[in-house]
C-alpha atoms as a PDB file:
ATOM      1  CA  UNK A   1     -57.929 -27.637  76.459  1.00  0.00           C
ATOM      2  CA  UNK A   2     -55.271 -26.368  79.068  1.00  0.00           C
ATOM      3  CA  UNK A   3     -54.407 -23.015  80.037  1.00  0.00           C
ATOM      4  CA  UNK A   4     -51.015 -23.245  77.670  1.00  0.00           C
ATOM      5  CA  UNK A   5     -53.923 -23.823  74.558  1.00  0.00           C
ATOM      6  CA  UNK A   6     -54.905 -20.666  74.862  1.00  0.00           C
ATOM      7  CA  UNK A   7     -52.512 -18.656  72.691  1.00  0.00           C
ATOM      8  CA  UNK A   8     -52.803 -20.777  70.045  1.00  0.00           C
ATOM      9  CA  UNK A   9     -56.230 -21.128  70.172  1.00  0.00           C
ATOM     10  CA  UNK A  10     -56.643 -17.217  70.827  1.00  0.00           C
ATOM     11  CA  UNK A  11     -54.694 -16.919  67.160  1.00  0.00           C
ATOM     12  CA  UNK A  12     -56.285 -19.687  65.538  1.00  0.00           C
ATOM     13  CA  UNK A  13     -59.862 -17.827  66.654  1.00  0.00           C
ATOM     14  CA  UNK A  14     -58.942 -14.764  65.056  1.00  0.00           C
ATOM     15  CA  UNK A  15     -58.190 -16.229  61.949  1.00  0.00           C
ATOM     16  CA  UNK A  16     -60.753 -17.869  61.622  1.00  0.00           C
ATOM     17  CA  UNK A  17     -63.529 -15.341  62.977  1.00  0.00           C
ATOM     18  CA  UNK A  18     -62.214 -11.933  62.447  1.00  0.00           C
ATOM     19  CA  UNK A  19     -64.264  -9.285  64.165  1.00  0.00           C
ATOM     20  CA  UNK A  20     -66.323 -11.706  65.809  1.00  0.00           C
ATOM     21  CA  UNK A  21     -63.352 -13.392  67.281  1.00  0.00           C
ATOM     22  CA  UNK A  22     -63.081 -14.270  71.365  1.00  0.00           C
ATOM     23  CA  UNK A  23     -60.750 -12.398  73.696  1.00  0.00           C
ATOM     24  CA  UNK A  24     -57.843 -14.558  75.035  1.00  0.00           C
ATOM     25  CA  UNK A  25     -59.493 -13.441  78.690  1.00  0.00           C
ATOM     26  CA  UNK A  26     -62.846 -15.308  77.726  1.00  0.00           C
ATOM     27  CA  UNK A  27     -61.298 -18.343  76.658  1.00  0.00           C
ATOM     28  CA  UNK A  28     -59.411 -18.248  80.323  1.00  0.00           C
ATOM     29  CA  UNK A  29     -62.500 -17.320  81.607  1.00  0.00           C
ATOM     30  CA  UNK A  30     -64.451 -20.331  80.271  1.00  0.00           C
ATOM     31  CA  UNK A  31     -61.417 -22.722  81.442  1.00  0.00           C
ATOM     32  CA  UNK A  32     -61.819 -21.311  84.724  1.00  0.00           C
ATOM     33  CA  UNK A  33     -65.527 -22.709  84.946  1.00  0.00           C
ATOM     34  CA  UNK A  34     -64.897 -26.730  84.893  1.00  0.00           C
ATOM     35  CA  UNK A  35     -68.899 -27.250  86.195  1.00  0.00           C
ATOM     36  CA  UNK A  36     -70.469 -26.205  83.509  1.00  0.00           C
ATOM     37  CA  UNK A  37     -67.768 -25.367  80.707  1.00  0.00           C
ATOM     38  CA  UNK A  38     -65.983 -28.438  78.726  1.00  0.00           C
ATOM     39  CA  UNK A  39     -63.125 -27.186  76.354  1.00  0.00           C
ATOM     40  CA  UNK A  40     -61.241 -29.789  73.976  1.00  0.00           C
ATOM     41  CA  UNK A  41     -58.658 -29.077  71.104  1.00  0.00           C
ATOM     42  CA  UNK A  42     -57.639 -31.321  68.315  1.00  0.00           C
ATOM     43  CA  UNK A  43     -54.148 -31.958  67.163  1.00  0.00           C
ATOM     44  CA  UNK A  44     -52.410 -32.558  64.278  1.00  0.00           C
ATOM     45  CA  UNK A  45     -48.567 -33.967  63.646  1.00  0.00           C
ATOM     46  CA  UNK A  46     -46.450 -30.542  63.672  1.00  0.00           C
ATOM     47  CA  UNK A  47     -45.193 -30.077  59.896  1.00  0.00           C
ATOM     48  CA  UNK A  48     -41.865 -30.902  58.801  1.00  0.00           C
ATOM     49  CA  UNK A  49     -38.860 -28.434  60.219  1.00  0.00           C
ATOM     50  CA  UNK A  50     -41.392 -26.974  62.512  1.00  0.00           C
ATOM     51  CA  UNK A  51     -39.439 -27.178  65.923  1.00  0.00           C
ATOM     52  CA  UNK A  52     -39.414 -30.209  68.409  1.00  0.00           C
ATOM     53  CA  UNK A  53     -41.357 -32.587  65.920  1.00  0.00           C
ATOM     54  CA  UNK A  54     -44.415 -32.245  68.396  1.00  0.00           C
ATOM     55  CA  UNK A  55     -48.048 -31.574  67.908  1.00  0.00           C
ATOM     56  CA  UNK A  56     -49.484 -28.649  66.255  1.00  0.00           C
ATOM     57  CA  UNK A  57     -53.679 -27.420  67.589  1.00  0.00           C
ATOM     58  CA  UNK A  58     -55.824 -27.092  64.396  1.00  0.00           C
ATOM     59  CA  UNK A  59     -59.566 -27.656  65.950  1.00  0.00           C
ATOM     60  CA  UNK A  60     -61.209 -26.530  68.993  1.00  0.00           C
ATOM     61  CA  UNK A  61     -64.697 -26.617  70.504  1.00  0.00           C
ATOM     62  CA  UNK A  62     -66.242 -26.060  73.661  1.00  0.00           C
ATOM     63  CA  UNK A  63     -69.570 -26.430  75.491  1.00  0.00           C
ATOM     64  CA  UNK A  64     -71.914 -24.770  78.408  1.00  0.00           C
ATOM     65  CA  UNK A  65     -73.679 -27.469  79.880  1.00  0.00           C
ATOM     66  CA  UNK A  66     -76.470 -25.821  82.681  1.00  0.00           C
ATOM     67  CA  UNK A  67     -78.733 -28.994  83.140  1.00  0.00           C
ATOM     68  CA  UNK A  68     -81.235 -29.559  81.173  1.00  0.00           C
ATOM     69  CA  UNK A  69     -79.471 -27.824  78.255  1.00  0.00           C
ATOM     70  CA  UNK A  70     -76.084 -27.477  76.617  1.00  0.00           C
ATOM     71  CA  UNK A  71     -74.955 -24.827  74.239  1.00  0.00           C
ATOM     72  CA  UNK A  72     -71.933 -25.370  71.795  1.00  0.00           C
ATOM     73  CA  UNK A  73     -69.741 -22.075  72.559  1.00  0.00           C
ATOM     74  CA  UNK A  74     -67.710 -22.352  69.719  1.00  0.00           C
ATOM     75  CA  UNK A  75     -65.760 -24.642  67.276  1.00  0.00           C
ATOM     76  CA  UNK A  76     -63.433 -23.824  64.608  1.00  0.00           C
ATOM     77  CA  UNK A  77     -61.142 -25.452  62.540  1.00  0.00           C
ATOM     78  CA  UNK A  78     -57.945 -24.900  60.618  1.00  0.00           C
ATOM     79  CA  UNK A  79     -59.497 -24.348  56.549  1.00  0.00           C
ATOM     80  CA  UNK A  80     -55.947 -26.449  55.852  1.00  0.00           C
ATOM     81  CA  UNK A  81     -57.606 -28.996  57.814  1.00  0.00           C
ATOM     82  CA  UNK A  82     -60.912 -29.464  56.805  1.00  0.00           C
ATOM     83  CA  UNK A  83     -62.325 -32.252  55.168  1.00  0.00           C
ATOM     84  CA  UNK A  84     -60.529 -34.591  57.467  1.00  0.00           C
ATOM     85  CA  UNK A  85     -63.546 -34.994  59.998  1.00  0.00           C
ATOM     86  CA  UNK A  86     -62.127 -32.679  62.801  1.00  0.00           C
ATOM     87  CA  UNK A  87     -65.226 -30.943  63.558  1.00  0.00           C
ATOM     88  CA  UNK A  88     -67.468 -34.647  63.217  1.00  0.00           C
ATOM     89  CA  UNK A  89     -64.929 -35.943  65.824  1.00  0.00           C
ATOM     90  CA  UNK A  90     -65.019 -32.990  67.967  1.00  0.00           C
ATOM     91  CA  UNK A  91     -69.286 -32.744  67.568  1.00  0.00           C
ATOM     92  CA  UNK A  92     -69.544 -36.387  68.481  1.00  0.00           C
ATOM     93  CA  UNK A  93     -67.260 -35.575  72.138  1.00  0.00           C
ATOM     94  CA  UNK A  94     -69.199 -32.257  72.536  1.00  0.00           C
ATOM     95  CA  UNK A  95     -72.515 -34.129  72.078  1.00  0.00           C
ATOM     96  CA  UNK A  96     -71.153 -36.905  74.339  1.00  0.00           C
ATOM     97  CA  UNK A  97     -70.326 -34.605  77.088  1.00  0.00           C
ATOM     98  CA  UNK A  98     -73.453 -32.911  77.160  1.00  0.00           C
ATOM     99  CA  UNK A  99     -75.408 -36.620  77.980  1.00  0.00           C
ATOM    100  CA  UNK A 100     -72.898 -37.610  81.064  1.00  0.00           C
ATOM    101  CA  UNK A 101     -73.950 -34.048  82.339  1.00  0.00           C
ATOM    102  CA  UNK A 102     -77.704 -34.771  81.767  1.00  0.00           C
ATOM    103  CA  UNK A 103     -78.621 -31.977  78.893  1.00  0.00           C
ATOM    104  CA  UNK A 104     -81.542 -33.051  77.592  1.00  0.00           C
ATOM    105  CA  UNK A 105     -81.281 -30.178  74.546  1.00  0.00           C
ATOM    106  CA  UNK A 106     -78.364 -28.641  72.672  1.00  0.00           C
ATOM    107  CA  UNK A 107     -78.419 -25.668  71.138  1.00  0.00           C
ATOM    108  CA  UNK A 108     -75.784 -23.288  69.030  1.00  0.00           C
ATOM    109  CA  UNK A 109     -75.695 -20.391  67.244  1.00  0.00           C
ATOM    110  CA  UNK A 110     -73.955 -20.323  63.118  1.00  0.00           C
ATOM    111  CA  UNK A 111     -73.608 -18.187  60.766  1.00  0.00           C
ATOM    112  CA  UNK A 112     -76.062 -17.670  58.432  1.00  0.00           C
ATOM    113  CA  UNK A 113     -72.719 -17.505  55.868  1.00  0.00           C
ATOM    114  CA  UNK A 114     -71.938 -20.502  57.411  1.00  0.00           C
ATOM    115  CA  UNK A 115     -73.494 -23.335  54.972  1.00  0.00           C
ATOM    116  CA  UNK A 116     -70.712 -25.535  55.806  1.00  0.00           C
ATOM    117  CA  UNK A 117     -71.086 -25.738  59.910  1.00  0.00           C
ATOM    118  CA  UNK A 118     -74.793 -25.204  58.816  1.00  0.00           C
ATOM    119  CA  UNK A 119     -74.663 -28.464  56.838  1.00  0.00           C
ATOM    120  CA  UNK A 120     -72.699 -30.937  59.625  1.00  0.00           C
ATOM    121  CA  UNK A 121     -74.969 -29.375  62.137  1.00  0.00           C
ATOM    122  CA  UNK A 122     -78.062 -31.139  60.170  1.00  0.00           C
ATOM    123  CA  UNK A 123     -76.304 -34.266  59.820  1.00  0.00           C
ATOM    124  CA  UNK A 124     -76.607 -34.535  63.746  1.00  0.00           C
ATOM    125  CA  UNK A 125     -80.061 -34.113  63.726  1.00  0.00           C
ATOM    126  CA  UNK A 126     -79.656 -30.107  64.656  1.00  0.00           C
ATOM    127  CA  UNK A 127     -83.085 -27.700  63.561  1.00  0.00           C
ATOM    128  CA  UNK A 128     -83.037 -24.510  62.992  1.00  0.00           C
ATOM    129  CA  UNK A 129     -85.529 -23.090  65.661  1.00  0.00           C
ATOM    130  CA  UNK A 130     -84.376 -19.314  65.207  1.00  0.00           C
ATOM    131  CA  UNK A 131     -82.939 -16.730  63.661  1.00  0.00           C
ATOM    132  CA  UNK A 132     -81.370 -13.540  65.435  1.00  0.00           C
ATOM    133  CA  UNK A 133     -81.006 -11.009  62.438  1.00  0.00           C
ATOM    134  CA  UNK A 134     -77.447  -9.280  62.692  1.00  0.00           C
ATOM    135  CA  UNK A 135     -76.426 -11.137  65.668  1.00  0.00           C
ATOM    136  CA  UNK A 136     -72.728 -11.382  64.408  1.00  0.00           C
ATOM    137  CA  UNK A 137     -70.549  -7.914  64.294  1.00  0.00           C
ATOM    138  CA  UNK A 138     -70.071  -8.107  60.512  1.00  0.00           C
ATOM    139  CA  UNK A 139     -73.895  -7.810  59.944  1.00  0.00           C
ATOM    140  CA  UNK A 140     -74.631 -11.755  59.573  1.00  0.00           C
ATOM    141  CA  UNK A 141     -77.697 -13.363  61.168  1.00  0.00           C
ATOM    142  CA  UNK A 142     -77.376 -16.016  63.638  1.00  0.00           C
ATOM    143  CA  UNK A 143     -79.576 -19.288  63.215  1.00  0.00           C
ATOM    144  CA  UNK A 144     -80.159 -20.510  66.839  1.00  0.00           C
ATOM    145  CA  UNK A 145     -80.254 -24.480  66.211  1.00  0.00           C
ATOM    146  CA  UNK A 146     -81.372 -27.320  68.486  1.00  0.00           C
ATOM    147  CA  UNK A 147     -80.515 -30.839  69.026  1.00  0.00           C
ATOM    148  CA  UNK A 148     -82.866 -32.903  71.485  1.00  0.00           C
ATOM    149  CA  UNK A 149     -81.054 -35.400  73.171  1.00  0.00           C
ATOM    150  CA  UNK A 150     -83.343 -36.899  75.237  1.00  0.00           C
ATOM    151  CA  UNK A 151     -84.166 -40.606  73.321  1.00  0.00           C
ATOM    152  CA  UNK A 152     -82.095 -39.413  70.519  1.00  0.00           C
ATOM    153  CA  UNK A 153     -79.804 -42.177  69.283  1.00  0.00           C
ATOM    154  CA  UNK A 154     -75.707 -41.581  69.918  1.00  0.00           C
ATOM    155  CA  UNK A 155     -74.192 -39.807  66.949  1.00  0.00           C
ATOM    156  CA  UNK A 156     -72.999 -41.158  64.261  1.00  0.00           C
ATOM    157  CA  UNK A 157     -73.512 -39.010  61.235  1.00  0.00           C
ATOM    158  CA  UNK A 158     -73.072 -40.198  57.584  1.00  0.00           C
ATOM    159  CA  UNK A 159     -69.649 -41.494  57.195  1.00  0.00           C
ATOM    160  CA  UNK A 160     -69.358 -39.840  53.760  1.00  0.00           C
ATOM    161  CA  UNK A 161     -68.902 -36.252  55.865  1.00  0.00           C
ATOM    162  CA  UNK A 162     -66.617 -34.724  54.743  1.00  0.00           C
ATOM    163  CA  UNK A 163     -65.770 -32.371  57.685  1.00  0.00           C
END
């Protein structure tokens, strides 16, 4: 992700997250932190008639590594788009990043009305360890998950995933 992502992504985090949504600051914020923060978007063929014929964002993700753990920030992605394996694609880079910085854990926070994130999370060999009740504005818990990386095999969840 690049400073000229951030609009987009700004929008496309609203959509997707309402009241719980991030601030275009704290995305520029996070950018502005290349030690410990890692930021990637996904892209997608503009459609048809939709300007220059260019690329379009419809996934993003990024990660908090601090040595020995990482912590997924956030990751969303377009519900137009799902299905396509966005979110495996963009888990497997998050995942990879976190190893080249030396995380030995992961952890992230979901929605507990979040069975869908809930359910790819698993396939990568993510636990729920805890649950923060009403950590998100509109009322839902959070389920704090964790991933140990350390002798953990690369991922490569089921191939059948649809996400």
């Amino acid at each position: 992700m690049v400073e000229s992502d951030v609009g987009p992504v700004t929008d496309m985090d609203a959509r997707l997250f309402g009241v719980d949504c991030w601030p275009r600051q704290l995305f520029m914020d996070e950018l502005a932190a290349p030690k410990t923060r890692r930021y990637i978007v996904a892209e997608a063929p503009a459609a048809p008639g939709g300007g220059d014929g260019g690329t379009t964002i419809v996934g993003y993700a990024g990660l908090m590594c601090v040595p020995p753990v990482a912590d997924i920030q956030t990751i969303g992605v377009l519900p137009e788009f799902e299905g396509r394996g966005i979110a495996r694609a963009m888990m497997v880079e998050l995942i990879g990043e976190a190893r080249r910085r030396g995380a030995l854990d992961m952890l992230l926070e979901v929605s507990s009305t979040n069975p869908r994130a809930q359910d790819l999370y698993r396939r990568f060999g993510f636990e729920h360890i805890h649950t923060r009740r009403r950590y998100y504005r509109d009322g839902s818990d959070g389920l704090v998950m964790r991933l140990t990386l350390a002798g953990a095999a690369d991922p490569e969840p089921d191939t059948k995933d649809p996400s």
